[in-house]
Protein backbone atom coordinates (compact mmCIF):
# COMPACT_ATOMS: atom_id res chain seq x y z
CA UNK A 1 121.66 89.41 34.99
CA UNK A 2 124.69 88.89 33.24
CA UNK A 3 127.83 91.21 34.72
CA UNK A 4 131.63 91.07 33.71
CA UNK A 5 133.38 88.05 36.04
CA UNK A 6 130.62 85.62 35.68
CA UNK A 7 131.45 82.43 35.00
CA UNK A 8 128.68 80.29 33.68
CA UNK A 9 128.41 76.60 32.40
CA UNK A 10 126.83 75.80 28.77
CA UNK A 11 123.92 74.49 27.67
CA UNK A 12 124.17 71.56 24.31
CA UNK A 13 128.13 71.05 25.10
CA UNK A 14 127.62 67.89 26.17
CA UNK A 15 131.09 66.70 24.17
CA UNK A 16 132.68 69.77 25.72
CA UNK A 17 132.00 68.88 29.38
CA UNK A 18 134.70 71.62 30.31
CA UNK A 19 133.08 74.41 28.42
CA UNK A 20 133.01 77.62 30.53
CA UNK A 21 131.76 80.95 29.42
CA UNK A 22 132.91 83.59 31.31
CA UNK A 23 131.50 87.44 30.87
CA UNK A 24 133.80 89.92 29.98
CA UNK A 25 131.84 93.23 29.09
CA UNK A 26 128.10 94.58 28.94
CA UNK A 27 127.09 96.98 26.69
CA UNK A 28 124.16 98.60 24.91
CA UNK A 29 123.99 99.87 21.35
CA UNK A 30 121.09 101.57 20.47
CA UNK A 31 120.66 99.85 17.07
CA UNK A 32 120.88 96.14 18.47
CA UNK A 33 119.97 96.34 22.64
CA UNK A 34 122.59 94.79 25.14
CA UNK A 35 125.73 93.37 23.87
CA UNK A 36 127.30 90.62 26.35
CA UNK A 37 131.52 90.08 25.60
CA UNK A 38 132.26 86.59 26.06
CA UNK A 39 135.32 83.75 26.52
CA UNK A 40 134.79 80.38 26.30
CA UNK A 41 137.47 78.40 27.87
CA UNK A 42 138.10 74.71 28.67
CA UNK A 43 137.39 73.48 25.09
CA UNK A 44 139.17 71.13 22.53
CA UNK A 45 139.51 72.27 18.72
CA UNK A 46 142.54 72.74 16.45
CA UNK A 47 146.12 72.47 17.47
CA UNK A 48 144.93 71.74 21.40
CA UNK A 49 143.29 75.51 21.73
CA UNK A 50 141.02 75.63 25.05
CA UNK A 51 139.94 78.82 25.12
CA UNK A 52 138.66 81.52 22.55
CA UNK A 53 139.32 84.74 24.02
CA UNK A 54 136.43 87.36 22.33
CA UNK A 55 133.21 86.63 21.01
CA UNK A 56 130.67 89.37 21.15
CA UNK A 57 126.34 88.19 21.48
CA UNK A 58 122.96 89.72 21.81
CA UNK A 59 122.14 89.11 25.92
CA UNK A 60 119.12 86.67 24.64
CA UNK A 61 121.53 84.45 22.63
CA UNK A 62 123.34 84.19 26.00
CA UNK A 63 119.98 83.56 28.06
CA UNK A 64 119.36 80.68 25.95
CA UNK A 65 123.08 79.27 26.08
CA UNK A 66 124.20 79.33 29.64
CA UNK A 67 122.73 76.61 32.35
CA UNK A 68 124.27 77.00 35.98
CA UNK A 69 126.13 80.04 37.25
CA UNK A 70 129.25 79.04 39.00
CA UNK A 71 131.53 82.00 39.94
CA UNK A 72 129.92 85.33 40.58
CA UNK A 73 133.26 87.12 40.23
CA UNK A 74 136.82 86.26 39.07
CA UNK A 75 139.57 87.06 37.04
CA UNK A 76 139.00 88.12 33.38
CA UNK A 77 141.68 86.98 30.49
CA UNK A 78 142.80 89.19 28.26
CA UNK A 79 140.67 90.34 25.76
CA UNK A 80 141.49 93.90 25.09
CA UNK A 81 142.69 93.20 21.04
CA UNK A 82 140.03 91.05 20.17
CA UNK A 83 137.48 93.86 21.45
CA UNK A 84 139.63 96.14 19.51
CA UNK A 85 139.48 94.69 16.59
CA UNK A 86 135.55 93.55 16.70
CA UNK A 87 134.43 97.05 17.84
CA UNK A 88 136.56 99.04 15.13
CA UNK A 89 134.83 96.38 12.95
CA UNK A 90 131.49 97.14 14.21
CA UNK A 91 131.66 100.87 14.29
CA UNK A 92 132.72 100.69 10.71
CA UNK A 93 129.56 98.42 9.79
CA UNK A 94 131.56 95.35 8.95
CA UNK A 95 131.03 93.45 12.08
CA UNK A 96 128.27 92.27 14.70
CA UNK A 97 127.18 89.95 17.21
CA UNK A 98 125.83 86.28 17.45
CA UNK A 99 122.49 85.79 17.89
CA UNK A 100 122.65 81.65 17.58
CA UNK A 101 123.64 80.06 20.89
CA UNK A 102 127.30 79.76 22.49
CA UNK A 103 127.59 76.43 21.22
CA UNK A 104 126.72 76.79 17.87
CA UNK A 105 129.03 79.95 17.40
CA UNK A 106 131.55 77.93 18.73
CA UNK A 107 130.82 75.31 16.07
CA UNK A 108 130.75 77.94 13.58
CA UNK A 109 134.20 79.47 14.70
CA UNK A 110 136.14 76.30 15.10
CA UNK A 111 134.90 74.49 12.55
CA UNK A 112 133.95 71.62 14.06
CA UNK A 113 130.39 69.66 12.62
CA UNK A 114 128.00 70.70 15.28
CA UNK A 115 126.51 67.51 16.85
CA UNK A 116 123.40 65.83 16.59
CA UNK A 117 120.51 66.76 18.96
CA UNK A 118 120.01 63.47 21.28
């Protein structure tokens, strides 16, 4: 389902209305399944940042975060030293992936108080 190009809108980013995820990389790891490499651009936080370049998640966590597919294929930023550094993590045991939904790993990363369910 989910293949490297993809650009996808987000589910619960309703104050983020320019929130795009867009896949990067798919890969398996025996221990943990299929691993889906994620950006997430057009978003507010910090000194004006709108896009967070790497974030690795389990392919359900990304089921239950994206809501409309809008690109099939396009351009992917650079993400080459953030995979670098998570996978030299991982293989060393001190790293893994999100299983909570884009959003709230974004929340988590940035920060920012993750908003009240409507």
């Amino acid at each position: 389902k989910f293949r490297p190009g993809q650009v996808w809108t987000l589910n619960s980013m309703r104050e983020q209305p320019n929130a795009r995820l867009t896949i990067l990389r798919v890969e398996s790891f025996p221990e943990i399944g299929p691993v889906v490499h994620v950006a997430v651009s057009g978003v507010s936080f910090g000194n004006g940042h709108t896009t967070i370049s790497h974030l690795p998640f389990a392919e359900s966590a990304i089921q239950r975060s994206v809501a409309t597919l809008e690109r099939e294929t396009g351009s992917l930023p650079d993400y080459a030293e953030g995979y670098r550094q998570w996978r030299e993590a991982f293989d060393a045991g001190k790293a893994g992936v999100f299983t909570i939904t884009v959003a709230a790993a974004f929340y988590a990363v940035t920060g920012i108080s993750f908003p009240p369910n409507p």
